[in-house]
Protein backbone atom coordinates (compact mmCIF):
# COMPACT_ATOMS: atom_id res chain seq x y z
CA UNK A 1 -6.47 -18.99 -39.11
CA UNK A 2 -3.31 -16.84 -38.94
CA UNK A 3 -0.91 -18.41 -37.21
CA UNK A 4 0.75 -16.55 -34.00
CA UNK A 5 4.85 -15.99 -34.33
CA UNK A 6 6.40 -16.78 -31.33
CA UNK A 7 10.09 -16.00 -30.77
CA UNK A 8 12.23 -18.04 -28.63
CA UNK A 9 12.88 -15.77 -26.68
CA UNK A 10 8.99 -15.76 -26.12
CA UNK A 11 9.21 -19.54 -25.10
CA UNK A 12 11.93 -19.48 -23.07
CA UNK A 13 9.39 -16.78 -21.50
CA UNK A 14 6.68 -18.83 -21.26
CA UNK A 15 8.33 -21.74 -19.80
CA UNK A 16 10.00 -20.73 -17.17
CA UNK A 17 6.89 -18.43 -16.08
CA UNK A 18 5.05 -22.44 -15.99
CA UNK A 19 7.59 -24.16 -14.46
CA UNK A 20 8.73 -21.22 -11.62
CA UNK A 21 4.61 -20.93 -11.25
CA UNK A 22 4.02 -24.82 -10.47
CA UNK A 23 6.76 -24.40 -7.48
CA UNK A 24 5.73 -21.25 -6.34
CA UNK A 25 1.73 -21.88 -5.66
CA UNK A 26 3.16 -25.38 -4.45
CA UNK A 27 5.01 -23.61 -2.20
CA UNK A 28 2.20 -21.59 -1.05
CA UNK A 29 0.00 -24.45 -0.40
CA UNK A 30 2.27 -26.28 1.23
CA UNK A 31 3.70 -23.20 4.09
CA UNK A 32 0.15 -22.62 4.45
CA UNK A 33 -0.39 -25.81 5.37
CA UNK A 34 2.86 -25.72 8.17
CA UNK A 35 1.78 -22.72 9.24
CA UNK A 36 -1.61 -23.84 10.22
CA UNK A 37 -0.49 -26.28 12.76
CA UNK A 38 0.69 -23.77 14.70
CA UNK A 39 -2.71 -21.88 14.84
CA UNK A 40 -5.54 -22.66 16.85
CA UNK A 41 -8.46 -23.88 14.49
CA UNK A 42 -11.09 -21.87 16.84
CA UNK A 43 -9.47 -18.56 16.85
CA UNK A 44 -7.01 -16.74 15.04
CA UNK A 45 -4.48 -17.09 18.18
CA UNK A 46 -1.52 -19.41 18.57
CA UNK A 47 -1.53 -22.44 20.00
CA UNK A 48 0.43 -22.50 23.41
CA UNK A 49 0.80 -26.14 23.65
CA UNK A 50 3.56 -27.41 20.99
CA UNK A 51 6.59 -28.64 22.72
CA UNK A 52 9.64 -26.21 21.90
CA UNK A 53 11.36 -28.83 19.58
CA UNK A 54 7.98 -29.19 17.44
CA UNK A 55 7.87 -25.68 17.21
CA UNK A 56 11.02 -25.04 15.96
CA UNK A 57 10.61 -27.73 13.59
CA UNK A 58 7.71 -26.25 12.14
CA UNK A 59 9.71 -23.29 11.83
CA UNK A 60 12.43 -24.93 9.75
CA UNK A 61 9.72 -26.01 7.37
CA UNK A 62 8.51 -22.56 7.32
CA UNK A 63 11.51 -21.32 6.48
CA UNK A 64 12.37 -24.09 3.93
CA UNK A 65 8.97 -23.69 1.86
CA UNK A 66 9.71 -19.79 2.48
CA UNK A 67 12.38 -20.02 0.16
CA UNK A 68 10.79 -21.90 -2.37
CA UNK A 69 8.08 -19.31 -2.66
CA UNK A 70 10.63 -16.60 -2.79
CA UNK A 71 13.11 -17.64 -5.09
CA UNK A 72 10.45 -18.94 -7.61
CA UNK A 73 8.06 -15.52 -7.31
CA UNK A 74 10.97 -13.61 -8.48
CA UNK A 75 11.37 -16.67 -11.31
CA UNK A 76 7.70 -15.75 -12.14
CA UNK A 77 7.66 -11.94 -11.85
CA UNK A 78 10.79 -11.88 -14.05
CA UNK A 79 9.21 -14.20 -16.46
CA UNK A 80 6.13 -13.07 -17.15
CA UNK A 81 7.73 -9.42 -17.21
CA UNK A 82 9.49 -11.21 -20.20
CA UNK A 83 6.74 -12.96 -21.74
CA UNK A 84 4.21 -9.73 -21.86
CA UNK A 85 7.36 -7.79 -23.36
CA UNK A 86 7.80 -10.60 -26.03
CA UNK A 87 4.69 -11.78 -26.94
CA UNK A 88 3.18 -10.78 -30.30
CA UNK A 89 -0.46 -11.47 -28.76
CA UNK A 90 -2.35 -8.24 -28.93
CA UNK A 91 -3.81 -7.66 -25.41
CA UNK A 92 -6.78 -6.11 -27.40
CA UNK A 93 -7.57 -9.47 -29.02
CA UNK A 94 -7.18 -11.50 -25.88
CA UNK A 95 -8.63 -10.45 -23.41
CA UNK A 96 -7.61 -13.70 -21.16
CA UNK A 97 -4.29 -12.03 -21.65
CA UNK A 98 -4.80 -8.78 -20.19
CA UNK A 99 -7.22 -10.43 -17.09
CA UNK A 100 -4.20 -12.57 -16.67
CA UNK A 101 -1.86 -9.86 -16.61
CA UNK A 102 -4.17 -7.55 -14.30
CA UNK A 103 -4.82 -10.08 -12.08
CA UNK A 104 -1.01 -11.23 -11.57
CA UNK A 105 0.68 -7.63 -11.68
CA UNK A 106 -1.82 -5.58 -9.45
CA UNK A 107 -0.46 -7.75 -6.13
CA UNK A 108 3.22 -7.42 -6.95
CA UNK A 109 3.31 -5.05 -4.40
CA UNK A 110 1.67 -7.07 -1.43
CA UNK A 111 4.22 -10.21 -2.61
CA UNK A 112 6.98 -7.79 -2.04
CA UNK A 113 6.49 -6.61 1.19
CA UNK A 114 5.23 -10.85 2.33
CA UNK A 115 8.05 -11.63 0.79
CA UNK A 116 10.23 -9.33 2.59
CA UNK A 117 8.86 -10.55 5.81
CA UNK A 118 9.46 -13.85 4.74
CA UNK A 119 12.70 -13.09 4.47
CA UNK A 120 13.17 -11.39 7.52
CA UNK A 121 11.94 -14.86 9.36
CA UNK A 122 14.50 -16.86 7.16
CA UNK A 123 17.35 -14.61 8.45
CA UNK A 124 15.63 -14.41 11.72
CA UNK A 125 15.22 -18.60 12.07
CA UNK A 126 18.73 -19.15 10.70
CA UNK A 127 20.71 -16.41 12.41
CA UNK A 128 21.83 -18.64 15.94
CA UNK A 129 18.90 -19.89 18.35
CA UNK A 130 15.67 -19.38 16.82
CA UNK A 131 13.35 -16.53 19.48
CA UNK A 132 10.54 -18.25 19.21
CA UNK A 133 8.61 -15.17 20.02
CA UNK A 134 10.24 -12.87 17.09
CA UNK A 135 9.60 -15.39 15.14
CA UNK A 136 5.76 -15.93 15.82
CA UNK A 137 5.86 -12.31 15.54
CA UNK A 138 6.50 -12.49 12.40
CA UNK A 139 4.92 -15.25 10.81
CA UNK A 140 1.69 -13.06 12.56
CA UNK A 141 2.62 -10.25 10.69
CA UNK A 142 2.89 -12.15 7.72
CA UNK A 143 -0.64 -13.49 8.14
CA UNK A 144 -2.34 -10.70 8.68
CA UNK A 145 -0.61 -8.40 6.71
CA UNK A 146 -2.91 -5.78 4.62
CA UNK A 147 -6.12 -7.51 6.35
CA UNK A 148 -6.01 -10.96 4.16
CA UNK A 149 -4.83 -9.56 0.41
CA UNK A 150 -2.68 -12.08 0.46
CA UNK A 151 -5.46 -14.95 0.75
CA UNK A 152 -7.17 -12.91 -2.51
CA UNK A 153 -4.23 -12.74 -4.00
CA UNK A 154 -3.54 -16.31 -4.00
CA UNK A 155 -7.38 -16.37 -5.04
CA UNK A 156 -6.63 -14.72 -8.03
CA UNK A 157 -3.77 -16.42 -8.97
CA UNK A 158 -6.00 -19.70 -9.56
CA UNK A 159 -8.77 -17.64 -11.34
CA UNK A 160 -5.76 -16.92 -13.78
CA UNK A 161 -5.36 -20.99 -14.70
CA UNK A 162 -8.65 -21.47 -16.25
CA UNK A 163 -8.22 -17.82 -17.66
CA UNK A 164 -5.49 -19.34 -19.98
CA UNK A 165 -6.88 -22.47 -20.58
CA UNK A 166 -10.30 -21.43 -21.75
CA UNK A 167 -9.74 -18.16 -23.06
CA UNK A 168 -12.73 -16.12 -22.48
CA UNK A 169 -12.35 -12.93 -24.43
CA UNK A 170 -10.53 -13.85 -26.95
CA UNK A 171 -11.43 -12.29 -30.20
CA UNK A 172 -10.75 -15.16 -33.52
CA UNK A 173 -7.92 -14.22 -36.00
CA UNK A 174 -10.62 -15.17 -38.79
CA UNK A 175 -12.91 -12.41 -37.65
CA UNK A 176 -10.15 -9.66 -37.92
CA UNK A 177 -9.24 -10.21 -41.47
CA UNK A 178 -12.71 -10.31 -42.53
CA UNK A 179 -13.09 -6.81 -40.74
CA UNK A 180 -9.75 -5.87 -42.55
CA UNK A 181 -10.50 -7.28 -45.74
CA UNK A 182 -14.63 -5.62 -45.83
């Protein structure tokens, strides 16, 4: 088998798309799972008794794990911007590649705008004393924003883990030269 050349630029690439990746679906679990306390389990509809303090606790760690998703989605969008431009893997032969890339790129949109509104409650939380109504307001709008993409998104995001590991598509090196060579 022909072995692949891979830059270093390509594995710089590649690394920092894994490591920003690990922190930013981490991050995603773990707001989701802040955010839910403050939901009724029912109904989509708040719950109206948390004590103020609670509430703006839960807020804070909204906010906190808001900023780890952020920072590390642009990590990840940068990076695997990077690692498509460097790679000398022909999407044609790997298809796990392109499904990958297809899967990750067509929601870059929806993570800007969530990620604007995430934002927007950051600024919102830390900008003097917290409105606790703006701010469920927001965090709302950020659930329900574009009627659940966001939940598929994050869907698709895991499909693209066993994508890379197993490879489905992906044409052999061997098989090409024969083709070449006949």
């Amino acid at each position: 088998m022909k072995q692949i050349l891979q830059t270093r630029s390509n594995k710089i690439a590649l690394t920092l798309l894994v490591l920003a990746g690990i922190f930013w679906l981490g991050g995603i679990n773990i707001r989701t799972l802040i955010g839910n306390e403050l939901l009724d389990y029912d109904q989509f509809d708040f719950r109206t008794s948390i004590p103020p303090d609670r509430e703006n606790t839960l807020f804070q760690m909204i906010s906190n794990a808001s900023l780890v998703v952020v920072i590390s989605y642009v990590l990840v969008l940068i990076s695997a911007i990077w690692f498509v431009a460097t790679t000398h893997l022909k999407m044609k032969e790997n298809g796990w590649l392109l499904m990958s890339a297809i899967l990750f790129f067509m929601f870059v949109p929806i993570e800007l705008y969530t990620n604007y509104l995430d934002v927007q409650f950051m600024i919102l939380f830390h900008s003097g004393p917290p409105n606790h109504d703006e701010l469920l307001r927001l965090f709302g709008e950020r659930i329900g924003a574009f009627s659940g993409v966001p939940v598929i998104a994050v869907l698709c995001y895991y499909t693209i883990i066993p994508l890379v590991i197993f490879k489905p598509l992906n044409r052999p090196t061997v098989v090409n030269e024969e083709k070449k060579a006949g």
